[in-house]
C-alpha atoms as a PDB file:
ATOM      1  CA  UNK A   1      -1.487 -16.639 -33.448  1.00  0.00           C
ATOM      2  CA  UNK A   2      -0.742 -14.086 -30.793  1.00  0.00           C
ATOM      3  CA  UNK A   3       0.948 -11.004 -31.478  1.00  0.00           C
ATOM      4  CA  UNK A   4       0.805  -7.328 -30.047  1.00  0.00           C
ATOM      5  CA  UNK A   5      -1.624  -4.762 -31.670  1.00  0.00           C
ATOM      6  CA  UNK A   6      -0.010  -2.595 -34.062  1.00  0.00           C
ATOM      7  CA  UNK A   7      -2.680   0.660 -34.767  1.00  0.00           C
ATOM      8  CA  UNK A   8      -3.396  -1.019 -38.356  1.00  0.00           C
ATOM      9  CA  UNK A   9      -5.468  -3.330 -36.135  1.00  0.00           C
ATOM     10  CA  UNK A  10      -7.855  -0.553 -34.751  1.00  0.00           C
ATOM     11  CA  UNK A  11     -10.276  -0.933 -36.905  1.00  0.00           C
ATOM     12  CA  UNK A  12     -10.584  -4.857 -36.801  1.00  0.00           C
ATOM     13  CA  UNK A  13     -10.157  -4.615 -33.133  1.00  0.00           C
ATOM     14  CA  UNK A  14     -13.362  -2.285 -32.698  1.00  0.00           C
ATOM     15  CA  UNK A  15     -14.839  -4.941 -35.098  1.00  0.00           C
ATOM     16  CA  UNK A  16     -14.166  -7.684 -32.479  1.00  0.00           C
ATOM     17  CA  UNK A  17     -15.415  -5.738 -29.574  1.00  0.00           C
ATOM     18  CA  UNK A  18     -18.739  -4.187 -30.972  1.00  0.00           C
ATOM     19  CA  UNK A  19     -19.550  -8.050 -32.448  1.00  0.00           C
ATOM     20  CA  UNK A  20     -18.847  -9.544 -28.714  1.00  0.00           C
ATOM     21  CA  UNK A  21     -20.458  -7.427 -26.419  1.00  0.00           C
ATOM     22  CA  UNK A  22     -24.084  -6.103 -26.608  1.00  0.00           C
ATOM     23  CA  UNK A  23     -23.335  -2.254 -26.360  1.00  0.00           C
ATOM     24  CA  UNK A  24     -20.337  -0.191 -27.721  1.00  0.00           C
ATOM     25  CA  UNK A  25     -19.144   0.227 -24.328  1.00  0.00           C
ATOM     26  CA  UNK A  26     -15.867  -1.495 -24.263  1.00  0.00           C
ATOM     27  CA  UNK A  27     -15.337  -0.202 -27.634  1.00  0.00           C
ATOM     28  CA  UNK A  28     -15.647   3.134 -26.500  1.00  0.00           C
ATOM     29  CA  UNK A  29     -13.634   2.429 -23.590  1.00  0.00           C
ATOM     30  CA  UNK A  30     -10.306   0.930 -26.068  1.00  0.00           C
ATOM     31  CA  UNK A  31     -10.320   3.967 -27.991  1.00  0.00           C
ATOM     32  CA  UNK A  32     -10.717   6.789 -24.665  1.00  0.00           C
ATOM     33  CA  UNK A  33      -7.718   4.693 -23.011  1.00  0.00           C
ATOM     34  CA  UNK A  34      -6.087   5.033 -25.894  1.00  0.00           C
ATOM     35  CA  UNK A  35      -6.571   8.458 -26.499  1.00  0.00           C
ATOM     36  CA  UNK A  36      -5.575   9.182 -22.875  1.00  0.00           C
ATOM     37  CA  UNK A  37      -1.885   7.598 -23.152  1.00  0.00           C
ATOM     38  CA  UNK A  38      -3.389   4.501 -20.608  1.00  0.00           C
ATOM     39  CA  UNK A  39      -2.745   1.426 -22.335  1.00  0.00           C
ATOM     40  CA  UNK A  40      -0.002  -0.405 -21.331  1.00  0.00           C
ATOM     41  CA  UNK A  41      -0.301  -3.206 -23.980  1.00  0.00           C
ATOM     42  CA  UNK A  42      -2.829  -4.705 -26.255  1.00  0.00           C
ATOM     43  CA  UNK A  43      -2.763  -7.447 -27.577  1.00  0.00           C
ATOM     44  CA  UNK A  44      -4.545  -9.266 -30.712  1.00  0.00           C
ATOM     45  CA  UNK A  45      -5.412 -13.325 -31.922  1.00  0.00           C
ATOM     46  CA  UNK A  46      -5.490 -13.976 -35.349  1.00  0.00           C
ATOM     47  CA  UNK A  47      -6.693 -16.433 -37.759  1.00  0.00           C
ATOM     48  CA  UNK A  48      -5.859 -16.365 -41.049  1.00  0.00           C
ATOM     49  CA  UNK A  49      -4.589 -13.069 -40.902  1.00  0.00           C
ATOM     50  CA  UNK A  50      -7.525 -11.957 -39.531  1.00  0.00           C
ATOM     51  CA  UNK A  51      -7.822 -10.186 -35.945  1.00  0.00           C
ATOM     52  CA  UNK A  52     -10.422 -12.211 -34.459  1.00  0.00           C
ATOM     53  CA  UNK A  53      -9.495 -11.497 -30.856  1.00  0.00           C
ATOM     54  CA  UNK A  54      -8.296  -8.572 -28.459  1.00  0.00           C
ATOM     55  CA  UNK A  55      -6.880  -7.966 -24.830  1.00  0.00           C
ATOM     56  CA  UNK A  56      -5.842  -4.523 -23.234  1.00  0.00           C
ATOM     57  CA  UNK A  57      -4.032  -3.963 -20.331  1.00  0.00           C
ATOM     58  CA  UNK A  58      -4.086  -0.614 -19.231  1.00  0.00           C
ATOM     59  CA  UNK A  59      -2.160   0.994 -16.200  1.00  0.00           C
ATOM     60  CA  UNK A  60      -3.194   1.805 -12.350  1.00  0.00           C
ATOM     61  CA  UNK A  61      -2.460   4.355 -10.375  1.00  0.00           C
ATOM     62  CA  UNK A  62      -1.145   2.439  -6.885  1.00  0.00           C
ATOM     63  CA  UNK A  63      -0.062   3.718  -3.786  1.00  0.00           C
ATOM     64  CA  UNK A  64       3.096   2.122  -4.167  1.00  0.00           C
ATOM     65  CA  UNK A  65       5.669   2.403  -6.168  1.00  0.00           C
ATOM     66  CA  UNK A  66       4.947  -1.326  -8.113  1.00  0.00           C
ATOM     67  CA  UNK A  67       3.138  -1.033 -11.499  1.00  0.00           C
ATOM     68  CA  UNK A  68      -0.635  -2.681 -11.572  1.00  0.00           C
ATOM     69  CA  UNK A  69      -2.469  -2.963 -14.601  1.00  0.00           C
ATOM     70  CA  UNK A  70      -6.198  -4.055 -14.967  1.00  0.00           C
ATOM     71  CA  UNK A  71      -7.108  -6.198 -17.841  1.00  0.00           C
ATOM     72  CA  UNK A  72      -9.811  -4.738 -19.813  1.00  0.00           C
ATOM     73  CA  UNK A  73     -11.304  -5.053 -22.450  1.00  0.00           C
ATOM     74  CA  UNK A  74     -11.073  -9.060 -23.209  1.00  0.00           C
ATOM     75  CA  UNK A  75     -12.996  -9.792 -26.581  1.00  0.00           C
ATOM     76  CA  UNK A  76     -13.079 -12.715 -28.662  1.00  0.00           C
ATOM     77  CA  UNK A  77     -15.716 -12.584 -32.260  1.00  0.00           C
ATOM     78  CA  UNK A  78     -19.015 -14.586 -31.189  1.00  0.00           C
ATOM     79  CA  UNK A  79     -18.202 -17.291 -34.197  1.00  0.00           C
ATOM     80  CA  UNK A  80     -14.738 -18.066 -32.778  1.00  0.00           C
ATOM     81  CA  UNK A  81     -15.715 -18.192 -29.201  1.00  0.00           C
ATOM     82  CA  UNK A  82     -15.426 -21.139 -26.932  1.00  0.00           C
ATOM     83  CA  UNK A  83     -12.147 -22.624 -29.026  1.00  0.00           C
ATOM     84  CA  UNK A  84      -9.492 -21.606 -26.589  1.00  0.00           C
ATOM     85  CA  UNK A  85      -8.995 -17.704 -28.437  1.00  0.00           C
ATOM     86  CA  UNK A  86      -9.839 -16.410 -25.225  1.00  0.00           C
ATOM     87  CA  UNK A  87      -7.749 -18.273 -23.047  1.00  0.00           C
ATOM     88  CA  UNK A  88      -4.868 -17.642 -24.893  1.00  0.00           C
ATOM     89  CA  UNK A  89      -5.175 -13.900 -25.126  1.00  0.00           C
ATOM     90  CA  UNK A  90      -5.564 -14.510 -21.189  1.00  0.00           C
ATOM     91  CA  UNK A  91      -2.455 -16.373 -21.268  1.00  0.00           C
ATOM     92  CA  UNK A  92      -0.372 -14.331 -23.537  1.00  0.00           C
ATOM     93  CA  UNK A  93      -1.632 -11.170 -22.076  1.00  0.00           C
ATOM     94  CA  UNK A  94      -0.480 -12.592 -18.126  1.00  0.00           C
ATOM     95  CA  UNK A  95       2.965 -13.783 -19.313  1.00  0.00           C
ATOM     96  CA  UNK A  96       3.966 -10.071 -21.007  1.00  0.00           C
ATOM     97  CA  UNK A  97       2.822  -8.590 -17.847  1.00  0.00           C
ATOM     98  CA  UNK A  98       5.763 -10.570 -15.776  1.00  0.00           C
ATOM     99  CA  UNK A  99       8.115  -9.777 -18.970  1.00  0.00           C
ATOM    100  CA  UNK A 100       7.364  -5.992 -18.556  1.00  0.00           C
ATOM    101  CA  UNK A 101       7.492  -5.854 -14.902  1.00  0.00           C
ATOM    102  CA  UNK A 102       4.102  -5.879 -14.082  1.00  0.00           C
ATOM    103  CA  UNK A 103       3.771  -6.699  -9.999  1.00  0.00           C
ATOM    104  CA  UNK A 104       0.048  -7.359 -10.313  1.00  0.00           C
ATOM    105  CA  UNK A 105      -3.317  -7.650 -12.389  1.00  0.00           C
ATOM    106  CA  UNK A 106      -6.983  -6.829 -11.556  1.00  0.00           C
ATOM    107  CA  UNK A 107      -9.765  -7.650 -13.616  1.00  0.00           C
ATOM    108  CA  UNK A 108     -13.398  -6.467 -13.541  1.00  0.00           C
ATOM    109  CA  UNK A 109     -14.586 -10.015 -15.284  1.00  0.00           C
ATOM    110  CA  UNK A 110     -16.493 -12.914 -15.105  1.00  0.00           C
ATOM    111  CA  UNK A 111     -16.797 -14.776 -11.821  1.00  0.00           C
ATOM    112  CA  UNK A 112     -16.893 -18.256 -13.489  1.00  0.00           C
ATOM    113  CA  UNK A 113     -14.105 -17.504 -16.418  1.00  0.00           C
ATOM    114  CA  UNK A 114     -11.106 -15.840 -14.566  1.00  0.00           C
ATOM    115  CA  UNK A 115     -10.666 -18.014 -11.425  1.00  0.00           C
ATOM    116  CA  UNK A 116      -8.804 -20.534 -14.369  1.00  0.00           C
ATOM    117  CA  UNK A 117      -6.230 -18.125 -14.480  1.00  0.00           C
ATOM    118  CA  UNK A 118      -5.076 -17.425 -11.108  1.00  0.00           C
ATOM    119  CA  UNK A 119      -7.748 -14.398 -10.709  1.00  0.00           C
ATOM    120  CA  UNK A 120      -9.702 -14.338  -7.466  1.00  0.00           C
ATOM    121  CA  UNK A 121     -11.628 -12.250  -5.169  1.00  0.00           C
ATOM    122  CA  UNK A 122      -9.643 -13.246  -2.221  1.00  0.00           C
ATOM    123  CA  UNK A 123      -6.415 -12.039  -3.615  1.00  0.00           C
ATOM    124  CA  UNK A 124      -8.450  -8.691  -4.365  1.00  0.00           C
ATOM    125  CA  UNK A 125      -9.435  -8.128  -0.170  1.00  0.00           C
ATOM    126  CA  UNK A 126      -7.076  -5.826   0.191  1.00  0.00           C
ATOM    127  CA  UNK A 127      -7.394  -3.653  -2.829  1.00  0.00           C
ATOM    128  CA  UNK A 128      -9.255  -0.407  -2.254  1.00  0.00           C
ATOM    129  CA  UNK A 129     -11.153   0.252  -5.518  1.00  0.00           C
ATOM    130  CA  UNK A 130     -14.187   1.508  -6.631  1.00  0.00           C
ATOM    131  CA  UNK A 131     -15.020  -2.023  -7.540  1.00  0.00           C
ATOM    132  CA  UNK A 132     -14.112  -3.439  -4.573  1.00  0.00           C
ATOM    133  CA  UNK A 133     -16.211  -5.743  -3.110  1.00  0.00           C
ATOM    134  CA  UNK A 134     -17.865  -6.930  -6.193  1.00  0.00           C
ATOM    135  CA  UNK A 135     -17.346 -10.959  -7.553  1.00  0.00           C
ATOM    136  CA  UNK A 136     -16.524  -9.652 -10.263  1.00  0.00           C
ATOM    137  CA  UNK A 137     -13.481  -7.913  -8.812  1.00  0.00           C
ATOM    138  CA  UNK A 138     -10.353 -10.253  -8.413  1.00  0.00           C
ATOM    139  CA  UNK A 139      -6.728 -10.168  -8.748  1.00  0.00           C
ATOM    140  CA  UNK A 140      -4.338 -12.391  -9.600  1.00  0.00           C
ATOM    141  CA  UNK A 141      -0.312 -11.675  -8.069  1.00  0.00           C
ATOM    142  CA  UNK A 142       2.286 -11.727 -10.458  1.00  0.00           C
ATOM    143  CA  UNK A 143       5.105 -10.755  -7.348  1.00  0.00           C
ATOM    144  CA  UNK A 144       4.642 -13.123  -4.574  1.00  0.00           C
ATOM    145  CA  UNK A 145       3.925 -10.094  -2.470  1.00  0.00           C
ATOM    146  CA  UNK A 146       1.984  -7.888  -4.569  1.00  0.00           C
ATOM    147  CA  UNK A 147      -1.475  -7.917  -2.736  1.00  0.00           C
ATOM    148  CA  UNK A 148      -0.462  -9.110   0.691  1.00  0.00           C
ATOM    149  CA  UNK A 149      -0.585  -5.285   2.096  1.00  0.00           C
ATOM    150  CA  UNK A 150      -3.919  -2.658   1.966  1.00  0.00           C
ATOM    151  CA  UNK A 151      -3.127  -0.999  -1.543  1.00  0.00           C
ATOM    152  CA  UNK A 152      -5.399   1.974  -3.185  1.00  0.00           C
ATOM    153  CA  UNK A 153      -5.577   1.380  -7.014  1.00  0.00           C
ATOM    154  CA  UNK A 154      -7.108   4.030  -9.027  1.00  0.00           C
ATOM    155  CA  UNK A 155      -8.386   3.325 -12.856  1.00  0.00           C
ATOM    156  CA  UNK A 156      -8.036   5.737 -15.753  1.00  0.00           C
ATOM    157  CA  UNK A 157     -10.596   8.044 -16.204  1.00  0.00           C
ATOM    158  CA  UNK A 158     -12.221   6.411 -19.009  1.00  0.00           C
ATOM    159  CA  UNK A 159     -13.522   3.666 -16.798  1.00  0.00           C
ATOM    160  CA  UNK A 160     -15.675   6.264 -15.104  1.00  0.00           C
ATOM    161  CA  UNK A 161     -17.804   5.946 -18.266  1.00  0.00           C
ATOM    162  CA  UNK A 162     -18.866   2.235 -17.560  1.00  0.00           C
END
């Protein structure tokens, strides 16, 4: 099941994150974003009644007057990887960003994982970032025109930590 985060889920979600990546970087990062007033939405699977995944979308600052969020962190436990938890986090996490009025998404992600969503470095060309440039950098347009034009998109300071 996929439901929005409610702050009983800290806890489990800092679980999640410090179990699926090797340092407790994106950990870090959930609880500075959130501590800063940045996250847009987050996002949590569950099995069981049991948070065993996590998404964040956090906002951008643009140079436009559209809102841009950047997906990040994305964590699913290690034992319930590869069974689709991820993906639908993805999923989930893309179609509340159209509900809420989100124009566009960057990500800062696997080269080989996001492209299955729409994601791309192509669609990112245009976006002036200090990740710009990078593979790993892509977009994915939730406005048919939301990356067609140069655009400047600034991340919350707690990225700078990365």
């Amino acid at each position: 099941m996929i439901r929005h985060a409610r702050s009983a889920d800290h806890a489990a979600i800092r679980a999640v994150n410090l179990a699926a990546f090797p340092e407790p970087a994106e950990a870090d990062l959930i609880e500075r974003l959130r501590a800063d007033g940045d996250v847009v939405f987050e996002m949590v699977a569950e099995d069981q009644g049991e948070v065993v995944g996590h998404i964040l979308f956090s906002r951008l600052w643009a140079d436009s007057a559209n809102l841009y969020v950047a997906l990040a962190p994305m964590a699913v436990r290690p034992d319930e990887q590869r069974q689709g938890v991820g993906s639908a986090l993805v999923r989930g996490g893309l179609e509340f960003c159209k509900e809420y009025g989100a124009h566009g998404v960057v990500v800062l992600g696997h080269p080989d994982y996001y492209p299955r969503f729409g994601f791309s470095p192509e669609t990112a060309a245009q976006i002036r970032s200090p990740y710009a440039g990078s593979p790993a950098f892509m977009a994915k347009a939730l406005e048919d025109d939301a990356f067609d034009a140069p655009l400047t998109l600034a991340y919350p300071d707690a990225f700078n930590g990365l």
